[in-house]
C-alpha atoms as a PDB file:
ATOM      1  CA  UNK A   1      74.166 119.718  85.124  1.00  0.00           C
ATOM      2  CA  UNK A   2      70.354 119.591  85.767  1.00  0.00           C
ATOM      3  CA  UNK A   3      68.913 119.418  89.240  1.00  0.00           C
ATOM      4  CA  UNK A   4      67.514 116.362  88.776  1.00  0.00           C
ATOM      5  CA  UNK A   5      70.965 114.890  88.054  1.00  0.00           C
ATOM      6  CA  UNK A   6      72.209 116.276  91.444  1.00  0.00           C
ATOM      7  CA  UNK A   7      69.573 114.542  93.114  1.00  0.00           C
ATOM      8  CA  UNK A   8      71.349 112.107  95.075  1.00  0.00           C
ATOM      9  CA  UNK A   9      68.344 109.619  96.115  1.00  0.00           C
ATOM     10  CA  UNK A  10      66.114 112.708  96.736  1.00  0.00           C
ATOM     11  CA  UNK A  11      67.973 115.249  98.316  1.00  0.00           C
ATOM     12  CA  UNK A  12      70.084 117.860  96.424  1.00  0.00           C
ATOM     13  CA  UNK A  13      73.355 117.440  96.729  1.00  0.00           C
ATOM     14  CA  UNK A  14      76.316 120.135  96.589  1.00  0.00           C
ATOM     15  CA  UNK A  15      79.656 119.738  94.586  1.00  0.00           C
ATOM     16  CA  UNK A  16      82.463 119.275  96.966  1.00  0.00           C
ATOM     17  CA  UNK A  17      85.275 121.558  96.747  1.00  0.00           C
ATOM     18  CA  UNK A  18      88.438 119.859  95.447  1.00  0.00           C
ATOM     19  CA  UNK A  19      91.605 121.284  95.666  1.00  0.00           C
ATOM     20  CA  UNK A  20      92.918 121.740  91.875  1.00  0.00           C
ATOM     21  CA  UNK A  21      90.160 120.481  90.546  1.00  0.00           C
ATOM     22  CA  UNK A  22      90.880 116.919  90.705  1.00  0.00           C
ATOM     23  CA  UNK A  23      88.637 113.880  91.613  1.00  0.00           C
ATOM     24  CA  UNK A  24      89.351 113.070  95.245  1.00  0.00           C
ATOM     25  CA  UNK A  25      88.942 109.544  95.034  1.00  0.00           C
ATOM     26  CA  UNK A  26      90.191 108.702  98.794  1.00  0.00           C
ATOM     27  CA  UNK A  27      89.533 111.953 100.809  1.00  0.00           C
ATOM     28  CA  UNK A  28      88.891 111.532 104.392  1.00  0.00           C
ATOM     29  CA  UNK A  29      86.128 113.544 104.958  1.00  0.00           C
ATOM     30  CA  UNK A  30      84.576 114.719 108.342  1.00  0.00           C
ATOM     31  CA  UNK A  31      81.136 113.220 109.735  1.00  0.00           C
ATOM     32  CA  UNK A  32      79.774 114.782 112.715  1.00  0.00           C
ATOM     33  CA  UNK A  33      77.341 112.519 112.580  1.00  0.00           C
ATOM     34  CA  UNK A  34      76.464 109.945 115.733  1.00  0.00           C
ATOM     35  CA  UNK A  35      77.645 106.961 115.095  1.00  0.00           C
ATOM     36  CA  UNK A  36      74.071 105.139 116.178  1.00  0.00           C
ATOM     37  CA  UNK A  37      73.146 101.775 117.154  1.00  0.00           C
ATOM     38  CA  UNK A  38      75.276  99.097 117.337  1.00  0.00           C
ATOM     39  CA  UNK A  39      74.558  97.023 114.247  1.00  0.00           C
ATOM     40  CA  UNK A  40      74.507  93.183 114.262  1.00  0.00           C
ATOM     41  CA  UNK A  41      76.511  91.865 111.677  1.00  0.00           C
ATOM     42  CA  UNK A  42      74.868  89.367 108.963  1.00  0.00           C
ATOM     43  CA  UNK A  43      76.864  86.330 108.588  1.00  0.00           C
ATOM     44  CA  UNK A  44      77.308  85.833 104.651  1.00  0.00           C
ATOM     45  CA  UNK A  45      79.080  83.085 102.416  1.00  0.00           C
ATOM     46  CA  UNK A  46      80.308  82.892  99.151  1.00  0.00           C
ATOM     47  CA  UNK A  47      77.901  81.092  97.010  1.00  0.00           C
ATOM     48  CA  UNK A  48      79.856  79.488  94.215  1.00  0.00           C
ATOM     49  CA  UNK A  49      77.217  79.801  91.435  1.00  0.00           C
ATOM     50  CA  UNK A  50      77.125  83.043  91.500  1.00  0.00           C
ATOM     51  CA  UNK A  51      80.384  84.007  91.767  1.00  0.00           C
ATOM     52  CA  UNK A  52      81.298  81.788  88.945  1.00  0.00           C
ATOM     53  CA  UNK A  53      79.650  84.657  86.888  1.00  0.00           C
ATOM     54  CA  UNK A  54      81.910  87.479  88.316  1.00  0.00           C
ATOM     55  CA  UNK A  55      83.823  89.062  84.938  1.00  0.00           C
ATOM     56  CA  UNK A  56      87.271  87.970  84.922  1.00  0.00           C
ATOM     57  CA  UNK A  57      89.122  91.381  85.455  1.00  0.00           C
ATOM     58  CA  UNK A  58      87.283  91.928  88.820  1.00  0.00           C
ATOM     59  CA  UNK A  59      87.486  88.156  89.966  1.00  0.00           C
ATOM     60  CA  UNK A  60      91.012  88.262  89.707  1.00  0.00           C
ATOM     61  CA  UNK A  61      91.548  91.672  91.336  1.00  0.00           C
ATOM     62  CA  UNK A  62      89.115  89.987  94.366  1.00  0.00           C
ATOM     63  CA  UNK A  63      87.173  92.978  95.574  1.00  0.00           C
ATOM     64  CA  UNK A  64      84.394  95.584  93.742  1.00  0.00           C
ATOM     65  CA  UNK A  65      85.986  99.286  93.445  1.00  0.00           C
ATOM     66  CA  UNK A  66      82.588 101.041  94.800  1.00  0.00           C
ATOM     67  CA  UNK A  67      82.355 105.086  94.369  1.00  0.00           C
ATOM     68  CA  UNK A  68      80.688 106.354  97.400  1.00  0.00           C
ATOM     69  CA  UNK A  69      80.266 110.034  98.459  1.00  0.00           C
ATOM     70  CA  UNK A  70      79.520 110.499 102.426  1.00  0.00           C
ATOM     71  CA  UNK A  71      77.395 111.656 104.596  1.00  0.00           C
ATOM     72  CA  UNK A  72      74.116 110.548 104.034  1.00  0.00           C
ATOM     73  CA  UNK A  73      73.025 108.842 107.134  1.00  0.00           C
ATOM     74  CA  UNK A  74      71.612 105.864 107.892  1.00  0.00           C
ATOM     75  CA  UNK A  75      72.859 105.053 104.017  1.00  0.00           C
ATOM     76  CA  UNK A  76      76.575 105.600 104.263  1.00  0.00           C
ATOM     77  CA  UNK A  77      78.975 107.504 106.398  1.00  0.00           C
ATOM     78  CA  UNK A  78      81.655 107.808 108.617  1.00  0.00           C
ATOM     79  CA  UNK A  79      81.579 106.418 112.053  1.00  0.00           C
ATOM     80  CA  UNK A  80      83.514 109.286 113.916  1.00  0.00           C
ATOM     81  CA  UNK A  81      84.951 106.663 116.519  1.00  0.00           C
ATOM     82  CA  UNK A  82      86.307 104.249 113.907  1.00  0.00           C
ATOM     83  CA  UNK A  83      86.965 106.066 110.934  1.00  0.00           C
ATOM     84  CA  UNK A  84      85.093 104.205 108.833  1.00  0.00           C
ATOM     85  CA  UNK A  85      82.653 104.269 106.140  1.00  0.00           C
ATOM     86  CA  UNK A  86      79.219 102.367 107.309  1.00  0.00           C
ATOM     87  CA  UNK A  87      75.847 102.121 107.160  1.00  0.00           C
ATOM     88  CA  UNK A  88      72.773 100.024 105.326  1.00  0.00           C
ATOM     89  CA  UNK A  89      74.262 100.595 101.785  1.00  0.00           C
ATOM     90  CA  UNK A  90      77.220  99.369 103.270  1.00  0.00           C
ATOM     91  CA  UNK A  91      76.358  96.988 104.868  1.00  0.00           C
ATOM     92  CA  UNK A  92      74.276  95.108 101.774  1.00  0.00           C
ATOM     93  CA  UNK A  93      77.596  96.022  99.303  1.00  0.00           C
ATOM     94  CA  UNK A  94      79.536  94.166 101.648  1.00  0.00           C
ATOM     95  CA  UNK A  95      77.229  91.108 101.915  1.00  0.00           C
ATOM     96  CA  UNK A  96      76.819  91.142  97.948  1.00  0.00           C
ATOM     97  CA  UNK A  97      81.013  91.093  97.501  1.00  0.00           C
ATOM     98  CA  UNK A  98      80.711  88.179 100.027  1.00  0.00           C
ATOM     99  CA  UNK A  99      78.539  86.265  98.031  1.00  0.00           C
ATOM    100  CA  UNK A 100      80.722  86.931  94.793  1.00  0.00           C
ATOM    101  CA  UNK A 101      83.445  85.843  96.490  1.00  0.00           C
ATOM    102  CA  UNK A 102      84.997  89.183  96.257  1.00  0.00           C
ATOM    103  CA  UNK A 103      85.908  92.507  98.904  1.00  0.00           C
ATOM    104  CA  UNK A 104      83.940  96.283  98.914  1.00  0.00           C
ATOM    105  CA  UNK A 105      86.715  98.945  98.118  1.00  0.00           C
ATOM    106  CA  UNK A 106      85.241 102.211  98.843  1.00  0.00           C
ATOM    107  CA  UNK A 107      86.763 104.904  97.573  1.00  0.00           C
ATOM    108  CA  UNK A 108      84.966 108.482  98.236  1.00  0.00           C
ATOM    109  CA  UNK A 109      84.641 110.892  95.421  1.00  0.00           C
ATOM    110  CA  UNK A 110      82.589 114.112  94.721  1.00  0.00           C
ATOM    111  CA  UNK A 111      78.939 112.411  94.250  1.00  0.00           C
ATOM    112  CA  UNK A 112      78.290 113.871  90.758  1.00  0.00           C
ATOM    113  CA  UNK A 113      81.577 112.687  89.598  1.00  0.00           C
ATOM    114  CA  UNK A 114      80.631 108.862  90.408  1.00  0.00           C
ATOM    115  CA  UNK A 115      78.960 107.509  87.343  1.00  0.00           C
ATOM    116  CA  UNK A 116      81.892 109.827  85.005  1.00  0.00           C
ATOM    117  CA  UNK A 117      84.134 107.672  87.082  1.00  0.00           C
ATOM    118  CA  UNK A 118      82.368 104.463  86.488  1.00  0.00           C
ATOM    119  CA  UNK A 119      82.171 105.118  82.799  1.00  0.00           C
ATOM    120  CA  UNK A 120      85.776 105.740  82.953  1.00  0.00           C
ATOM    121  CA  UNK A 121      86.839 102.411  84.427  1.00  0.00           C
ATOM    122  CA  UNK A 122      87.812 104.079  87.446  1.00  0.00           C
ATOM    123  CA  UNK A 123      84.951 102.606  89.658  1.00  0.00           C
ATOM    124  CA  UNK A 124      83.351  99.351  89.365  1.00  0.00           C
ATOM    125  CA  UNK A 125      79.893 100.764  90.676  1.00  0.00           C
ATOM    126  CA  UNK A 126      78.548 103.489  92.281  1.00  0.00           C
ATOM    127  CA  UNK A 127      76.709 103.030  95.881  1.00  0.00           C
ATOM    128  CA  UNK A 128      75.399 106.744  97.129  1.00  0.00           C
ATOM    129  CA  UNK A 129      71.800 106.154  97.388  1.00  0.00           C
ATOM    130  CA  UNK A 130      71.063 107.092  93.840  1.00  0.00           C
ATOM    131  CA  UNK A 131      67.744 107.381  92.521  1.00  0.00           C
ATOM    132  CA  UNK A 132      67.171 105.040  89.170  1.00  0.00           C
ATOM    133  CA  UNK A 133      65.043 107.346  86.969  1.00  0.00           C
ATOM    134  CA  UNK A 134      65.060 107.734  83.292  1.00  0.00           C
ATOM    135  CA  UNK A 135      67.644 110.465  82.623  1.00  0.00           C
ATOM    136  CA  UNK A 136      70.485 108.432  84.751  1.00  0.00           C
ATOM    137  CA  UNK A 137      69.894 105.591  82.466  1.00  0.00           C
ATOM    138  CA  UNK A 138      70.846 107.391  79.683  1.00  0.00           C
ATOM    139  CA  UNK A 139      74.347 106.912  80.769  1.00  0.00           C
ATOM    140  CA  UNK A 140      74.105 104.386  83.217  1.00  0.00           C
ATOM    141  CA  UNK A 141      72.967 100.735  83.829  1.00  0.00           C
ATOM    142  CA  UNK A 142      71.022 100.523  87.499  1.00  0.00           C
ATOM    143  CA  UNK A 143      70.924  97.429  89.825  1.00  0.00           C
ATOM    144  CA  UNK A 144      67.268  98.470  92.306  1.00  0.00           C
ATOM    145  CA  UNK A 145      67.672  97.180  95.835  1.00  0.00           C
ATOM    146  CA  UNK A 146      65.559  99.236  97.288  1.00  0.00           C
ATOM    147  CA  UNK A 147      62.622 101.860  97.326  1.00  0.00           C
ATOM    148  CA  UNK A 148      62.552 105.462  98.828  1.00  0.00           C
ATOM    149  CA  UNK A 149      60.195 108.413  98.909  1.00  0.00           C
ATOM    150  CA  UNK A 150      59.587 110.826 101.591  1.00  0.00           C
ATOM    151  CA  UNK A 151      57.813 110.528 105.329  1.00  0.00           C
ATOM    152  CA  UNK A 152      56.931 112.443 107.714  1.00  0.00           C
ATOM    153  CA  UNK A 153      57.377 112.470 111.443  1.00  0.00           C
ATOM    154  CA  UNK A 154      55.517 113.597 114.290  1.00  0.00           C
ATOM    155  CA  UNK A 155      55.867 113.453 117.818  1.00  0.00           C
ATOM    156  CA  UNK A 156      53.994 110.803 119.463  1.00  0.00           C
ATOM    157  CA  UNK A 157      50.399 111.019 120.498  1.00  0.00           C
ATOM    158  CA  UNK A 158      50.114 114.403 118.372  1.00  0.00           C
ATOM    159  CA  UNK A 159      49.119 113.360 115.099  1.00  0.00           C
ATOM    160  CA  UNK A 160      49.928 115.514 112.266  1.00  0.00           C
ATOM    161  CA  UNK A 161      48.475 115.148 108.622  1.00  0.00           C
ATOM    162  CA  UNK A 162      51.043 115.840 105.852  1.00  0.00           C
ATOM    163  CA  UNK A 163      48.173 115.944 103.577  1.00  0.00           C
ATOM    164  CA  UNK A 164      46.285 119.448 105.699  1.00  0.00           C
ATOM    165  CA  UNK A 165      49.457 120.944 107.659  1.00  0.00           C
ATOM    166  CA  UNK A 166      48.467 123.827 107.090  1.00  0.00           C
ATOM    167  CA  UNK A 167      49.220 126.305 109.945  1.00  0.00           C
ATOM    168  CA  UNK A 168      51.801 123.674 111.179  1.00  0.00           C
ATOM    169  CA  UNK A 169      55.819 124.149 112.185  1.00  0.00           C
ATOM    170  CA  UNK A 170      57.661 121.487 110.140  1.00  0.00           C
ATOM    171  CA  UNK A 171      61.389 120.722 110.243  1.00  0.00           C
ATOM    172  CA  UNK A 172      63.498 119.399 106.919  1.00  0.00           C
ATOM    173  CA  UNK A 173      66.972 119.680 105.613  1.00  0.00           C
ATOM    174  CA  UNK A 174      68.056 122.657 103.746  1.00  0.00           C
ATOM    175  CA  UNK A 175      68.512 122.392 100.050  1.00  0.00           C
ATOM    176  CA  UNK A 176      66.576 118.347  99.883  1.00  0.00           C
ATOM    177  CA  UNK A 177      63.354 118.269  97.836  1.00  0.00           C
ATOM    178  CA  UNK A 178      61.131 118.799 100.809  1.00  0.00           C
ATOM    179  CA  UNK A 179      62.791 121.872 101.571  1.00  0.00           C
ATOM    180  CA  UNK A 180      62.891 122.936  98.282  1.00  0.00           C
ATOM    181  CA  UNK A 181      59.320 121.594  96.457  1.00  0.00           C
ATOM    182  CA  UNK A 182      57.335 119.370  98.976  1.00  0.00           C
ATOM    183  CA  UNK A 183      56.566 121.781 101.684  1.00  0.00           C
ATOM    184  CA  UNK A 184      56.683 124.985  99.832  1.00  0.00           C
ATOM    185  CA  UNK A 185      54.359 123.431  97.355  1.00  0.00           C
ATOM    186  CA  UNK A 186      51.869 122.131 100.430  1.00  0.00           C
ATOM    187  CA  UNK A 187      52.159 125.941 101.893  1.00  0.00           C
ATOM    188  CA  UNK A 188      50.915 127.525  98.725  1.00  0.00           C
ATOM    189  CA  UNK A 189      48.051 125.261  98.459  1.00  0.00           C
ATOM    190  CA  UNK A 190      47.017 126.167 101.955  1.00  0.00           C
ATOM    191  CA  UNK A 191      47.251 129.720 101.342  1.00  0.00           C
ATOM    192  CA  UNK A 192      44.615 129.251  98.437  1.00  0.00           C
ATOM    193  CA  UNK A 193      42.667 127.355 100.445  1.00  0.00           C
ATOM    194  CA  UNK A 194      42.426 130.565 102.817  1.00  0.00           C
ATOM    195  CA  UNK A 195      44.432 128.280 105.254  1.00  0.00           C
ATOM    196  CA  UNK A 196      47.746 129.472 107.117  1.00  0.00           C
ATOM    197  CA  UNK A 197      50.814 128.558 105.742  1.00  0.00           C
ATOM    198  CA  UNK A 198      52.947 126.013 106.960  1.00  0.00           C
ATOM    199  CA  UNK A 199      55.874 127.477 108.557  1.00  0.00           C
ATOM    200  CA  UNK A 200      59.350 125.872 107.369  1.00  0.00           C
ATOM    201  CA  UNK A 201      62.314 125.586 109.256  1.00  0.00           C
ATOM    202  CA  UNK A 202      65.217 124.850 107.425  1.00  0.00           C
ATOM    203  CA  UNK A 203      68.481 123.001 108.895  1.00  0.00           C
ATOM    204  CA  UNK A 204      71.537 122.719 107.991  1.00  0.00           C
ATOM    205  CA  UNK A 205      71.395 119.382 109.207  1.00  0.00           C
ATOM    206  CA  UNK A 206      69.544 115.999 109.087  1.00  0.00           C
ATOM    207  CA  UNK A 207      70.148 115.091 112.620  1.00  0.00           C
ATOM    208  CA  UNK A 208      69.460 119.201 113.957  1.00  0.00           C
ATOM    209  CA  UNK A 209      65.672 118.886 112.184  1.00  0.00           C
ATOM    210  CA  UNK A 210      65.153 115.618 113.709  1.00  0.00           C
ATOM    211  CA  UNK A 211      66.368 117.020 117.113  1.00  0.00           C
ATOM    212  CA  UNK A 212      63.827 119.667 116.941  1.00  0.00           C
ATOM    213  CA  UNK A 213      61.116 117.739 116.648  1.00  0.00           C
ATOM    214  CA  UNK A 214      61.927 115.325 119.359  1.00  0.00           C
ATOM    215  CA  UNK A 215      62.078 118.184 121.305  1.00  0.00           C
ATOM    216  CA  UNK A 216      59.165 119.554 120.453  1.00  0.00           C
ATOM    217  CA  UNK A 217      60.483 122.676 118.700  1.00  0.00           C
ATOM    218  CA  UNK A 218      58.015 121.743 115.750  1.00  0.00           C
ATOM    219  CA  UNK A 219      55.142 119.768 115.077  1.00  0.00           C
ATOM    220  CA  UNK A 220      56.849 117.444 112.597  1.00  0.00           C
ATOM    221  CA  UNK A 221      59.338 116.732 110.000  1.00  0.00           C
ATOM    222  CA  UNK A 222      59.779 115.721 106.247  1.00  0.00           C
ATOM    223  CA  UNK A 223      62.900 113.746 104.659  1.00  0.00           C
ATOM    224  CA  UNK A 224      63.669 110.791 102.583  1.00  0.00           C
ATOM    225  CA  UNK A 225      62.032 107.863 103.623  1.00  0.00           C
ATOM    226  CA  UNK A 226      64.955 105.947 105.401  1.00  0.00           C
ATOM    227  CA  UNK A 227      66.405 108.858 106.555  1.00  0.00           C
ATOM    228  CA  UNK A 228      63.328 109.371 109.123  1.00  0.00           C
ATOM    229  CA  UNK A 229      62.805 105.789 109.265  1.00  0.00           C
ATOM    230  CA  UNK A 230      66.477 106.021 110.953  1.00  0.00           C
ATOM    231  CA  UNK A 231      65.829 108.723 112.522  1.00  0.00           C
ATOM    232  CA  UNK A 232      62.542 107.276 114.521  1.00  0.00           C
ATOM    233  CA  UNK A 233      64.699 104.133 115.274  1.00  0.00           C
ATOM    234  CA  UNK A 234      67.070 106.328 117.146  1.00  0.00           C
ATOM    235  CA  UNK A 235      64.071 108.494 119.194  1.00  0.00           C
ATOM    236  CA  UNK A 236      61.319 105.884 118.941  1.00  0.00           C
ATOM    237  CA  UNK A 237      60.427 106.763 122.329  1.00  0.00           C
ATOM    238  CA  UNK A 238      59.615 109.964 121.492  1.00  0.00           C
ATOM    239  CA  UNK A 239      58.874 110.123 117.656  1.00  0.00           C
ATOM    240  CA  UNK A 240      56.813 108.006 115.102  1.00  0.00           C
ATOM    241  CA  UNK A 241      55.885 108.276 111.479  1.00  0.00           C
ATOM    242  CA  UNK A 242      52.926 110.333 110.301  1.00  0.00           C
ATOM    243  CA  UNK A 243      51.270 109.027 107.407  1.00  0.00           C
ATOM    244  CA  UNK A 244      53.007 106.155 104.533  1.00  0.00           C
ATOM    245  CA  UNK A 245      55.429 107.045 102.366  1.00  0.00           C
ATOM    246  CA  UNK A 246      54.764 108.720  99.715  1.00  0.00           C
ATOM    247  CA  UNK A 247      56.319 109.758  95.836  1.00  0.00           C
ATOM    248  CA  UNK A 248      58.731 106.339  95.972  1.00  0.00           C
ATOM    249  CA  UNK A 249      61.098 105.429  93.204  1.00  0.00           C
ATOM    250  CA  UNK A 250      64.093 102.825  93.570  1.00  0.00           C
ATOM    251  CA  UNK A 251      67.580 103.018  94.529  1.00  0.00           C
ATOM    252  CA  UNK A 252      69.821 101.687  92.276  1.00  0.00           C
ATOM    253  CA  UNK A 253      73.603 101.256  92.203  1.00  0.00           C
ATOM    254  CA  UNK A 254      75.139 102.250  89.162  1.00  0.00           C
ATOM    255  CA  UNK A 255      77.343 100.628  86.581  1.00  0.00           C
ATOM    256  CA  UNK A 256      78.526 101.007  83.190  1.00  0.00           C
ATOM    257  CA  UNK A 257      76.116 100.560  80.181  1.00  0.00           C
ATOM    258  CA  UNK A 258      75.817  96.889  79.109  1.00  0.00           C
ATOM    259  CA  UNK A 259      78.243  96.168  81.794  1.00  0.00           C
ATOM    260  CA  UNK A 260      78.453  92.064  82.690  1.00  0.00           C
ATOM    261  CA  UNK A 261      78.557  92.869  86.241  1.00  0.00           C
ATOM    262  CA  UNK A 262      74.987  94.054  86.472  1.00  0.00           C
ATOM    263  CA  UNK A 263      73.395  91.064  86.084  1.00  0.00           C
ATOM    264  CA  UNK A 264      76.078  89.254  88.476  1.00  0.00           C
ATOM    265  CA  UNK A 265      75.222  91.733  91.177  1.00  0.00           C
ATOM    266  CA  UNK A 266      71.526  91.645  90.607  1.00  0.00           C
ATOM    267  CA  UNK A 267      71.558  87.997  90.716  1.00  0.00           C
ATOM    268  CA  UNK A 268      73.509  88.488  94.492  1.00  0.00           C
ATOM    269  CA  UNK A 269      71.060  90.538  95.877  1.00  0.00           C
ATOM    270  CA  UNK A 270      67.944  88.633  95.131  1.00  0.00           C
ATOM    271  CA  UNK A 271      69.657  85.281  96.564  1.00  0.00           C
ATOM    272  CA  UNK A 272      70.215  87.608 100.054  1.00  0.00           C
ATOM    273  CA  UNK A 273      66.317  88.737  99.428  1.00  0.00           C
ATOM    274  CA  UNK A 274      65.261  85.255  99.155  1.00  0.00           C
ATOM    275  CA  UNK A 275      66.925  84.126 101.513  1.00  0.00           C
ATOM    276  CA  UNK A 276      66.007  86.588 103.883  1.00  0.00           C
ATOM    277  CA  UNK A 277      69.532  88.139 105.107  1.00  0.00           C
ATOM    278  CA  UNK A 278      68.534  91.622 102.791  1.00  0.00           C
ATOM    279  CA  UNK A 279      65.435  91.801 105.457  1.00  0.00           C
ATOM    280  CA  UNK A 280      68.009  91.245 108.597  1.00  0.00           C
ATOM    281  CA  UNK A 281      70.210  93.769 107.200  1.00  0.00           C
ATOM    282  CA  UNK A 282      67.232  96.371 106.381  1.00  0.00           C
ATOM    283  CA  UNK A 283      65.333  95.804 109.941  1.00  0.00           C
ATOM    284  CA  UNK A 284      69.067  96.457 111.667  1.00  0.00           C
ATOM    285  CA  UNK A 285      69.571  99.764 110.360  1.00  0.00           C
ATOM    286  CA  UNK A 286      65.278 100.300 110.557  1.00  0.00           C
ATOM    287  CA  UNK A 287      64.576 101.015 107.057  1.00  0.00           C
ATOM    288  CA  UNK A 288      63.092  97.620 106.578  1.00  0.00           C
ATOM    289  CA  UNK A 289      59.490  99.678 105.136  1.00  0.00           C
ATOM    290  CA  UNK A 290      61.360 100.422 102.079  1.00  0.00           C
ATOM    291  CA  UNK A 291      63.161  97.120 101.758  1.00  0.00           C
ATOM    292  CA  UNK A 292      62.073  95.224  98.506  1.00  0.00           C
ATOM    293  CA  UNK A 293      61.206  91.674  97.737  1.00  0.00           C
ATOM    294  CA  UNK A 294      62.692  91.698  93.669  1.00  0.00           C
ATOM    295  CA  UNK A 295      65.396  93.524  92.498  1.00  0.00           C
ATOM    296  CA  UNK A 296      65.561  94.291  88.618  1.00  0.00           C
ATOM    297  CA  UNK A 297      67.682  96.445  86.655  1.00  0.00           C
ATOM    298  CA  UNK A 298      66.760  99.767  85.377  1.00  0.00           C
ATOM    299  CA  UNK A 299      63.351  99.994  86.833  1.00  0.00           C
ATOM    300  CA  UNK A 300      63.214 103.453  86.663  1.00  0.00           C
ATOM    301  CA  UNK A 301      59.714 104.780  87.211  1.00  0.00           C
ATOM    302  CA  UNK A 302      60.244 108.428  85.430  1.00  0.00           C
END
């Protein structure tokens, strides 16, 4: 497996441990995770033109079986007072199945087993914030709903530059891209430029690196672009972004090549972008900056 395969929107992700080396398709797994602000529910209805178009095999079985591997908040996880699966992806899956006419079945698996599973027939789709870029496409069809790079945060009132850092204490998640290329990259060109390095801290944790910096244990932080968006929704007292996002690409969700769902679902989303319930469902989870206004299929960038 390359890395860039195991990038699961943009953060490395690794393999879960199965016992026997089987697919664990309905695991309950553990999120320590908060279970954040209390979401208002979009009201959605079936819109009959659409899910005319739904192939018969999944019409009749009435729901979408959707892969999903957890945690990845504010994207998808577990709720650790209900037990269930939720967040934006879910969310959006569920108001697309509504306007098919259909029910979201999530069932978790190992994230870099998803698309083997969807070109199995065991999943419908995949939904685990997956990145649509060129290689993926090679085995998979991609329906974009949405776009994600990386931001930065900084504590408010004391601006930070992610472009000049340099000398700076900045937080991010062990083993994602930032920890891994963006900020050991940025640190190397400061050290050429006779300029201190910035000094990484690594966490094992999203929600620990975030901490941090809303306590002032660092001057800033770098993650996927919802994932600080989220993040500054839950501290905005105390936190705000520093600088645009930057290095974007779309999230797709994954289907089967030539698959006659793709279109269906594509078609789904842009009637809940139109019609502006995509934007409710974006602004309640506070990743609205990477919400999109046309959704295409494999729009891969690279």
């Amino acid at each position: 497996m390359s890395v860039r395969n195991s990038l699961r929107g943009r953060v490395l992700r690794a393999a879960v441990v199965v016992a026997g080396g089987a697919l664990a398709l309905t695991a309950c797994t553990s999120n320590s995770e908060s279970s954040g602000p209390a979401v208002a529910k979009v009201d959605v209805a079936k819109v009959d033109s659409i899910a005319a178009k739904v192939p018969a095999d999944i019409k009749s079985s009435g729901k979408l079986i959707v892969g999903v591997n957890v945690p990845y908040q504010p994207n998808e996880y577990r709720d650790p007072s209900s037990g269930k699966i939720v967040g934006f992806d879910v969310d959006l899956m569920d108001a697309v199945a509504k306007v098919l006419g259909l029910s979201a079945d999530y069932k978790e698996a190992d994230f870099e087993k998803i698309i083997p599973s969807i070109e199995a027939g065991t999943f419908n789709l995949g939904m685990s914030s997956f990145t649509d870029n060129k290689e993926r496409e090679a085995t998979a069809d991609f329906v974009d709903y949405f776009s994600a790079g990386s931001q930065w945060a900084q504590q408010k009132g004391k601006p930070v530059d992610p472009n000049n850092a340099c000398g700076k204490r900045v937080a991010v998640q062990r083993t994602t891209v930032q920890d891994t290329d963006e900020i050991p990259a940025k640190s190397k060109a400061c050290v050429a430029a006779g300029k201190p390095e910035i000094q990484k801290v690594a966490y094992d944790e999203q929600s620990a690196a975030a901490n941090a910096l809303v306590q002032g244990q660092v001057d800033a932080m770098s993650a996927d672009s919802p994932v600080t968006a989220y993040a500054i929704k839950q501290a905005s007292d105390k936190i705000e972004p520093a600088g645009p996002i930057f290095d974007s690409a779309p999230y797709g969700w994954p289907l089967k090549k030539s698959s006659p769902l793709a279109p269906v679902l594509q078609e789904a989303v842009q009637y809940l972008m139109d019609n502006g319930q995509y934007k409710k469902i974006a602004e309640n989870w506070g990743v609205q900056e990477g919400a999109i206004t046309k959704s295409g299929i494999n729009g891969a960038t690279s």
